[in-house]
Protein backbone atom coordinates (compact mmCIF):
# COMPACT_ATOMS: atom_id res chain seq x y z
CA UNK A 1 16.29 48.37 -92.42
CA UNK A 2 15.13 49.51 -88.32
CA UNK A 3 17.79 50.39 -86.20
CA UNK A 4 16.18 51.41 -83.19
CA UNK A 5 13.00 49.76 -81.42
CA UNK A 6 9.71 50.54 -82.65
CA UNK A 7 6.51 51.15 -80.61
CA UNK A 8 5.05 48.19 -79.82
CA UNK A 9 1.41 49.36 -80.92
CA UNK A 10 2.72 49.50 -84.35
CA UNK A 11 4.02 46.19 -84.83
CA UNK A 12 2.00 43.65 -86.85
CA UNK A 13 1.30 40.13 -84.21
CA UNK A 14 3.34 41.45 -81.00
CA UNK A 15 1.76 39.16 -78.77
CA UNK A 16 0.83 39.60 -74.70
CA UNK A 17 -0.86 36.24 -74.63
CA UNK A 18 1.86 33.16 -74.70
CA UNK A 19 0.88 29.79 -72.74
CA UNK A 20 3.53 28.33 -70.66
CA UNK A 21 3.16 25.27 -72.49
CA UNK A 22 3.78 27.27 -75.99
CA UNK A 23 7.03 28.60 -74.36
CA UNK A 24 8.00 25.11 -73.15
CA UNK A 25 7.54 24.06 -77.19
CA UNK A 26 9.85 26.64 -78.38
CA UNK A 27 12.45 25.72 -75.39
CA UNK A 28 11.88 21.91 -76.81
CA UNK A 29 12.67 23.14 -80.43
CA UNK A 30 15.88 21.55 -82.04
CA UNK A 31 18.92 23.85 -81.48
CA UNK A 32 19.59 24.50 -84.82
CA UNK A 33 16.03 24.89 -85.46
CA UNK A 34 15.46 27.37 -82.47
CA UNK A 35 18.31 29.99 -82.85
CA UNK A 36 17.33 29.95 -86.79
CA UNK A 37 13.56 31.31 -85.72
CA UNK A 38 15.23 33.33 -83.11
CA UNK A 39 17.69 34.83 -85.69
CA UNK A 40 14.95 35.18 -88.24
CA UNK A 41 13.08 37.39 -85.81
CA UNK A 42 16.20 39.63 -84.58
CA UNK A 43 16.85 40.85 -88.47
CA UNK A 44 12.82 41.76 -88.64
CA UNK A 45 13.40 44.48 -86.06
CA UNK A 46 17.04 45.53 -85.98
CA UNK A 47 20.26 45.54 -87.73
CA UNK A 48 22.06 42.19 -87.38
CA UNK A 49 25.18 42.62 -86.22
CA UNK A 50 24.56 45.87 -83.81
CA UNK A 51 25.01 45.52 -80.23
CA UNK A 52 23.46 48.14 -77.61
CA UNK A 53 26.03 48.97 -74.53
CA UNK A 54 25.88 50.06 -71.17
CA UNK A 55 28.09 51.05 -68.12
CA UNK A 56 26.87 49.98 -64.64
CA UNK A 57 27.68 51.76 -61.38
CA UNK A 58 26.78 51.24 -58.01
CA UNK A 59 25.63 54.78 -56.71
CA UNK A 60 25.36 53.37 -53.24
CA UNK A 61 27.30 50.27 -52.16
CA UNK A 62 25.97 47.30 -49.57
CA UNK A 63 23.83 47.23 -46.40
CA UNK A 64 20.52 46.50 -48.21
CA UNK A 65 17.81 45.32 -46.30
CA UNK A 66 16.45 42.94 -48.80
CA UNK A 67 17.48 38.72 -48.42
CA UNK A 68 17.50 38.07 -52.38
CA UNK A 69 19.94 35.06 -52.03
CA UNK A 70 22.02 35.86 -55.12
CA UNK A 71 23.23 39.24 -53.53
CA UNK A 72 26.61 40.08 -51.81
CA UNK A 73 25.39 43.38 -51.26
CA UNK A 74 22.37 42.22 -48.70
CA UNK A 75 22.66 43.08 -44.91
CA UNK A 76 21.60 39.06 -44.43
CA UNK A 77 24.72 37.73 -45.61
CA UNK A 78 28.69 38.56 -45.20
CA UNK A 79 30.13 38.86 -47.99
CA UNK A 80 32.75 41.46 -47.78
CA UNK A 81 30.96 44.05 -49.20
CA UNK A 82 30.61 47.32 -46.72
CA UNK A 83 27.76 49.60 -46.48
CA UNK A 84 28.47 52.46 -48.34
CA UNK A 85 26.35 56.18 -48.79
CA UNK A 86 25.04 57.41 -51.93
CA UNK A 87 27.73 58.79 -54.37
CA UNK A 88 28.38 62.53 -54.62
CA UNK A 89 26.77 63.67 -57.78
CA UNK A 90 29.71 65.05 -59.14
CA UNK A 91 31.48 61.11 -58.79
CA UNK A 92 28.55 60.21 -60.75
CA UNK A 93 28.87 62.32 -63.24
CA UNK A 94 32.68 61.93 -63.55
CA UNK A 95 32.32 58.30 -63.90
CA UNK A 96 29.21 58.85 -66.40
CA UNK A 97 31.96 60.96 -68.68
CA UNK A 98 34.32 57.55 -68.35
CA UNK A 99 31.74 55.76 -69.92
CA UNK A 100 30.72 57.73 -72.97
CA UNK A 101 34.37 58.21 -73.65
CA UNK A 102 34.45 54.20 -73.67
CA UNK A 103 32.00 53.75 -76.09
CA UNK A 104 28.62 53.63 -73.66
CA UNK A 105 25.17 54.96 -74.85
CA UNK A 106 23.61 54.21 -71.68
CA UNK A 107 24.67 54.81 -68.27
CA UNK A 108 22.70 52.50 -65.47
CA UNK A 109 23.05 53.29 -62.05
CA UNK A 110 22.40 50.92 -59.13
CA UNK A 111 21.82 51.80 -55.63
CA UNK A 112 21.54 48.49 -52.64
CA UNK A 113 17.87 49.33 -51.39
CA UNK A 114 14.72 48.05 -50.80
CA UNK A 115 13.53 51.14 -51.52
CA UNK A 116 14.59 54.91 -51.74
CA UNK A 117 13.68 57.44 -49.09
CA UNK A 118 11.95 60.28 -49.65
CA UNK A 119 15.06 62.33 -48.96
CA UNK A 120 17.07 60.66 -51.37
CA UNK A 121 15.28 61.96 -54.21
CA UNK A 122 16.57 64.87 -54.83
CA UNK A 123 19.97 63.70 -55.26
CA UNK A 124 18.46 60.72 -57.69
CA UNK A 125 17.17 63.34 -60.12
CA UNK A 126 20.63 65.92 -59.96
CA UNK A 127 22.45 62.57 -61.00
CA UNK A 128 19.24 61.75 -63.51
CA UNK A 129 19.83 65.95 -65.18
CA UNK A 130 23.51 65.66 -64.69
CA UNK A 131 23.77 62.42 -66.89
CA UNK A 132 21.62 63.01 -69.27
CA UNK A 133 23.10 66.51 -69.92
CA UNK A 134 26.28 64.80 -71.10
CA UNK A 135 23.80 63.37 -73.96
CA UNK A 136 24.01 59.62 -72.55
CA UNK A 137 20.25 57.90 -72.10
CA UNK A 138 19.87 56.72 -67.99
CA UNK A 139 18.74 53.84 -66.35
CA UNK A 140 18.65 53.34 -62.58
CA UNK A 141 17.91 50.43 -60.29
CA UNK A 142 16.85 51.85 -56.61
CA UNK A 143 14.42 48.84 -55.55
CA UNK A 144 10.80 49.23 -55.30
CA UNK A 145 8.85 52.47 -56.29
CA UNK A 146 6.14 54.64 -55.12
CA UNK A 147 4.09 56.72 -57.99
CA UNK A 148 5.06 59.85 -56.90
CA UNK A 149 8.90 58.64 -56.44
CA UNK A 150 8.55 57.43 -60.14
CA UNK A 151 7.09 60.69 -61.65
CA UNK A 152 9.86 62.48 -59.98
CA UNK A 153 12.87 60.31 -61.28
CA UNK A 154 10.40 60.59 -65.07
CA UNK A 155 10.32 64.46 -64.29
CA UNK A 156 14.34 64.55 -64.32
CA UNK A 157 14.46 62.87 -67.50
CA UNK A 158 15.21 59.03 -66.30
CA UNK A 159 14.58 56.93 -69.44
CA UNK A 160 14.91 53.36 -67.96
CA UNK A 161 13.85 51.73 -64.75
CA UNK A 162 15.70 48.29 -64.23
CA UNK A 163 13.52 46.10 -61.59
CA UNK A 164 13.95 42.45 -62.43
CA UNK A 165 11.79 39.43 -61.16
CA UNK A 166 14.22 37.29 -61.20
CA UNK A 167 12.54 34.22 -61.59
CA UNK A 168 8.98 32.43 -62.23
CA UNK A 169 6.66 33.31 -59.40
CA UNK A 170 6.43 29.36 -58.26
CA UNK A 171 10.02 29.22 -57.52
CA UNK A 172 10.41 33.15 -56.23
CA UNK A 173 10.12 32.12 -52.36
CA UNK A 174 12.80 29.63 -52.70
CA UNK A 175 15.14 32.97 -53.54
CA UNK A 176 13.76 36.08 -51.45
CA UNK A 177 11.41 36.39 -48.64
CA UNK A 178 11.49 39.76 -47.47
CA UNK A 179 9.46 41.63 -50.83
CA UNK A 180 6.94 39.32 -52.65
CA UNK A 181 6.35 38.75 -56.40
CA UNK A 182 3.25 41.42 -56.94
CA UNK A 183 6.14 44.08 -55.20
CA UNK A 184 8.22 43.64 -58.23
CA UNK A 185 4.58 43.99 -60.42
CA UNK A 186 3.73 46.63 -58.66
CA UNK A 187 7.08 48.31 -59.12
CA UNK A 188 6.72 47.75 -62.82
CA UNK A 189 3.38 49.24 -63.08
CA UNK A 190 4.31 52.21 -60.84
CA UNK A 191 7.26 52.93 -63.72
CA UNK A 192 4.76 52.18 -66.74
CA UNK A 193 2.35 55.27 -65.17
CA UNK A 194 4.82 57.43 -65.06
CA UNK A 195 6.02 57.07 -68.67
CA UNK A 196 8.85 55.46 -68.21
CA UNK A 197 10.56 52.46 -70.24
CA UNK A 198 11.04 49.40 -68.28
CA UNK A 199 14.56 47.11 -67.70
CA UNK A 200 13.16 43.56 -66.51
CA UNK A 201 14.74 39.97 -66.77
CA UNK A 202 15.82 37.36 -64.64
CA UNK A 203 18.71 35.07 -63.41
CA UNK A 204 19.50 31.59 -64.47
CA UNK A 205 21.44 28.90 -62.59
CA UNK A 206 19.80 29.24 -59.13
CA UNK A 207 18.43 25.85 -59.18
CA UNK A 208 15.35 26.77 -61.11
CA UNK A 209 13.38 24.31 -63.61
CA UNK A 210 12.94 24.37 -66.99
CA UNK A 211 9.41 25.11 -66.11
CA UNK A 212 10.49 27.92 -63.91
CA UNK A 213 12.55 29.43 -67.13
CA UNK A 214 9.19 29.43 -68.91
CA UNK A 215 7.87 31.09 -66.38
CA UNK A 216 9.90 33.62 -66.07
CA UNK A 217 9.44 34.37 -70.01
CA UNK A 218 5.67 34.05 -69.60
CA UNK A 219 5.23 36.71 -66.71
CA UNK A 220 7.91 39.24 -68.76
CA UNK A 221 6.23 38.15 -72.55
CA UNK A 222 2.60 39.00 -71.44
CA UNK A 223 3.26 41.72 -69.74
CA UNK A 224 0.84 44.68 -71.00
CA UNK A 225 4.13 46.10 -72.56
CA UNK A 226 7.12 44.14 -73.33
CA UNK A 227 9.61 45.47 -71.17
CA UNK A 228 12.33 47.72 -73.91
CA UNK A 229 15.60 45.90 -71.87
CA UNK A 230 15.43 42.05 -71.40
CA UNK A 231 18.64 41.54 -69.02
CA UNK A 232 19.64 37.61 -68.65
CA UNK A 233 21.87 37.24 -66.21
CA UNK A 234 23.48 33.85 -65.23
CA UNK A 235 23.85 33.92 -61.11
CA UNK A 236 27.87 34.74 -60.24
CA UNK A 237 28.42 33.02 -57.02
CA UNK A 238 29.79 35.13 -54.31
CA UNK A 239 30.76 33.29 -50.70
CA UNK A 240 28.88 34.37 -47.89
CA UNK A 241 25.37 34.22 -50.29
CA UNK A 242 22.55 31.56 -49.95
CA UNK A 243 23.18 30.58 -53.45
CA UNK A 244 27.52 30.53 -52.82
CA UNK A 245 27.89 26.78 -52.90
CA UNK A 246 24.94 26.13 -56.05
CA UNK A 247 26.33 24.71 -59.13
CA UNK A 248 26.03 26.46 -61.75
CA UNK A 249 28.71 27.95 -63.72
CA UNK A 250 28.91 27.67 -67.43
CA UNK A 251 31.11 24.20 -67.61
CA UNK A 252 31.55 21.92 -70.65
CA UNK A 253 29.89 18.31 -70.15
CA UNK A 254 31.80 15.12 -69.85
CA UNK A 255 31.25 11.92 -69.17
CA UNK A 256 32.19 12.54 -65.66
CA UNK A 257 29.89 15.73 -65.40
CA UNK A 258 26.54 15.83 -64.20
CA UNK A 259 23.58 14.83 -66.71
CA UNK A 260 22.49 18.17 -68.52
CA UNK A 261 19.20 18.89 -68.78
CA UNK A 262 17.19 17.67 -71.87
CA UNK A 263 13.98 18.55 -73.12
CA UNK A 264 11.37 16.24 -74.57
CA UNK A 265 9.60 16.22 -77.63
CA UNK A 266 6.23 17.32 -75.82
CA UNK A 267 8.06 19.77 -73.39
CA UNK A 268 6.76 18.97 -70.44
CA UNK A 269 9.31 21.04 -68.33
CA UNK A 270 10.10 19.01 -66.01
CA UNK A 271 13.07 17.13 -67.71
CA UNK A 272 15.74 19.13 -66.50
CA UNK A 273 15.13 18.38 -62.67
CA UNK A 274 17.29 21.78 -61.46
CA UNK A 275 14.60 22.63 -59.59
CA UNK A 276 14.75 19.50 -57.04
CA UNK A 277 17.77 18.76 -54.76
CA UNK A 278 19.07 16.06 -57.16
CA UNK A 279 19.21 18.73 -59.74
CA UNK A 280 20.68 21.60 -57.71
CA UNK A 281 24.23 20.05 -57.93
CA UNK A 282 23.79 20.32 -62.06
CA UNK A 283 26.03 22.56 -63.71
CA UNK A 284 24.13 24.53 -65.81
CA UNK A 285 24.35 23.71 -69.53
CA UNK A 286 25.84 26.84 -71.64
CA UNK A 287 23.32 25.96 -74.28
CA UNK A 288 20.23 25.64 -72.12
CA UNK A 289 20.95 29.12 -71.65
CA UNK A 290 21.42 29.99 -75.36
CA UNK A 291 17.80 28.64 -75.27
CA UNK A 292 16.43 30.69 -73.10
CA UNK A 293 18.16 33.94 -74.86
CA UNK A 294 16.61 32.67 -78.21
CA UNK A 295 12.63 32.28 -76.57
CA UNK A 296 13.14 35.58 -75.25
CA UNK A 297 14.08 37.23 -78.65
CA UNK A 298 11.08 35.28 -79.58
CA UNK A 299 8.36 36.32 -77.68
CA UNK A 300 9.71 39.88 -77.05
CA UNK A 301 10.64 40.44 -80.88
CA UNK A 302 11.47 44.77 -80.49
CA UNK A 303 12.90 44.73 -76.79
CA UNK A 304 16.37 44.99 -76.16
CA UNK A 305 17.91 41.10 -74.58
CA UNK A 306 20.90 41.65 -72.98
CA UNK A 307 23.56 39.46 -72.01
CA UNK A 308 24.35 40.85 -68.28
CA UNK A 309 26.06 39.56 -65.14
CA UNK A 310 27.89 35.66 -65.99
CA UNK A 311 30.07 36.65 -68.64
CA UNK A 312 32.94 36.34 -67.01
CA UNK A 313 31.95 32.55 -67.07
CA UNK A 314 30.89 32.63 -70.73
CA UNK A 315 33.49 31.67 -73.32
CA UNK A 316 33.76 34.05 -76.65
CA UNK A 317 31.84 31.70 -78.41
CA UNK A 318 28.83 30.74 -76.17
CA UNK A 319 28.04 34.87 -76.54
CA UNK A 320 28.78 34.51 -79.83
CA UNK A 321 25.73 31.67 -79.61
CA UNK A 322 23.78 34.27 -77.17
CA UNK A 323 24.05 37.54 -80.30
CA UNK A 324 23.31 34.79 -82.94
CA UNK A 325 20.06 33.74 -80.80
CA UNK A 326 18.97 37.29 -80.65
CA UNK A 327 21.05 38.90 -77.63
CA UNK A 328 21.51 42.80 -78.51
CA UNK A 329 23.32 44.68 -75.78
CA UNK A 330 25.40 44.35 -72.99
CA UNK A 331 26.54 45.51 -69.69
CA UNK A 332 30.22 47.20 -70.32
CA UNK A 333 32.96 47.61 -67.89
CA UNK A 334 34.63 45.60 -65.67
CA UNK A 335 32.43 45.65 -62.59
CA UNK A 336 28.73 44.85 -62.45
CA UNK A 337 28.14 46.56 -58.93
CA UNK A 338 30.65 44.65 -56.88
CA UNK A 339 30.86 41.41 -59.35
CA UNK A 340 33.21 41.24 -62.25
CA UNK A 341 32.41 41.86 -66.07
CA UNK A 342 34.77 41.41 -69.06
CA UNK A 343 36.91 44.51 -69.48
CA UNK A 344 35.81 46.68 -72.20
CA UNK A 345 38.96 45.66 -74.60
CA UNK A 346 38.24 42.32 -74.51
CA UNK A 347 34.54 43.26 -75.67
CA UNK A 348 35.68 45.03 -78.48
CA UNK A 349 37.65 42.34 -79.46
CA UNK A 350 35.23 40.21 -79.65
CA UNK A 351 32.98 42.50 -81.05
CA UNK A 352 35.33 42.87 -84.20
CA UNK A 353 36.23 39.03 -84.36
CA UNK A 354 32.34 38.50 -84.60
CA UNK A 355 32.01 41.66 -87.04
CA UNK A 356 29.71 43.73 -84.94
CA UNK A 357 29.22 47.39 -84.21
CA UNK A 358 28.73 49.46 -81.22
CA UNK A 359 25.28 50.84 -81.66
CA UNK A 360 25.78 55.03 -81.71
């Protein structure tokens, strides 16, 4: 049976060519029916009951240019959160030995920029060595990238670039203004050249459609190369953001609560309304996400999905929902940056109740 991703080339069907309307069908799908084909398509390409982790740290802390609305750690908003400098390299790597120690094969680190200087580099690719030395693979998220800033952070040995787009291009405006949608593209191609594998998702609950969701899944699925790491996140509100006072934390419905979104037998994306000011006040419906876990496992059968910031808000058994849809990693640790995560002993709690292992 595979235990590890393959190369794309080399798998029979892997498709670059989905219609938004085609995703919109599989979002429409019964529940039952969905997570089944989603399920059906996890065991094709990995072991069932494995589940990838990684540690998080924020390298350098606050003061970042950028207005993504989501963000406590942009200049544009207060929030608490203080400018920081970039972490001593020896910090890094200190924190890097934490994380193996806790079970982590993958150590991301995260640095609140629109984009890294030129100075900064050489300090990027010490950290890149230092971790990788300690036999953990590396992932960092520094903003946008030049070619020649890429090939350097390849040249160190950086396995992963995380640049998300967050959303579908229609509805990216209505989130950031100050870098545009073919930035993040750009970005991704820029990391592609240089060899390396590519982190890319998005962020659900920030008053986005159903249409939007497709969106989002169309832009990632027909990508030229499926990105390896699918992160879904589900937006943590933090006061002092755009986004602070947006409903949408996981909450059972009642008869009291908000009318979830639906989908229609011809998926027409629109039946959800989050995307128009009637819908904003919606919570978001734990299952709706479930959905969009399962289409991703669907359309991007050998990447990696991962459940990432929002589990705080997520009950043990809507992840439980999210690995049985296809979700194969997650972010470990109990601080995403500056938001909070499950702590690691309640993850491998739940990781034995549900009978799953820590990939090696």
């Amino acid at each position: 049976m595979p235990t590890a991703l393959k190369k794309q080339p080399q798998i029979a069907g892997l498709r670059h060519d989905w219609t938004k309307q085609e995703i919109l069908s599989l979002l429409a799908l019964p529940f039952s029916d969905l997570l089944f084909r989603a399920q059906t398509t996890h065991r094709q390409h990995f072991l069932a009951n494995e589940v990838q982790v990684s540690t998080l740290l924020s390298i350098k802390t606050g003061g970042c240019a950028e207005d993504c609305a989501y963000c406590p750690q942009s200049a544009h908003y207060a929030t608490g959160v203080k400018a920081e400098k970039l972490m001593d390299t020896t910090a890094v790597l200190e924190a890097a030995r934490r994380a193996k120690a806790s079970g982590a094969s993958r150590f991301c680190m995260g640095a609140a920029w629109r984009e890294p200087k030129a100075r900064d580099i050489p300090a990027l690719t010490a950290m890149v060595e230092g971790v990788k030395s300690l036999g953990l693979e590396t992932c960092m998220t520094l903003g946008m990238l030049e070619p020649s800033q890429a090939l350097a952070l390849k040249d160190a040995g950086l396995d992963y670039y995380n640049h998300n787009i967050d959303t579908s291009e229609e509805f990216y405006g209505e989130i950031i203004t100050t870098r545009t949608y073919q930035d993040r593209l750009d970005t991704l191609e820029n990391v592609r050249a240089a060899g390396m594998k590519v982190c890319c998702g998005g962020i659900l609950g920030m008053g986005e459609s159903v249409d939007d969701r497709a969106g989002m899944l169309l832009t990632l699925a027909n990508l030229p190369e499926h990105p390896e790491s699918v992160p879904i996140n589900l937006l943590v509100k933090v006061e002092g953001t755009k986004l602070a006072d947006r409903t949408s934390r996981i909450t059972h419905h009642d008869k009291q609560a908000s009318k979830p979104a639906t989908f229609s037998g011809e998926a027409s994306g629109s039946s959800s309304g989050l995307g128009s000011p009637e819908g904003s006040e919606q919570n978001l419906d734990p299952l709706d996400f479930v959905r969009t876990i399962a289409v991703a496992r669907i359309l991007m059968p050998v990447s990696y999905v991962r459940l990432s910031a929002g589990r705080e808000d997520m009950s043990d058994e809507m992840q439980a929902l999210c690995f049985l849809a296809g979700a194969n990693s997650v972010f470990y640790g109990e601080k995403l940056l500056t938001t909070p995560n499950p702590a690691a002993h309640e993850d491998m709690r739940l990781f034995a109740r549900l009978g799953m292992r820590v990939m090696g």
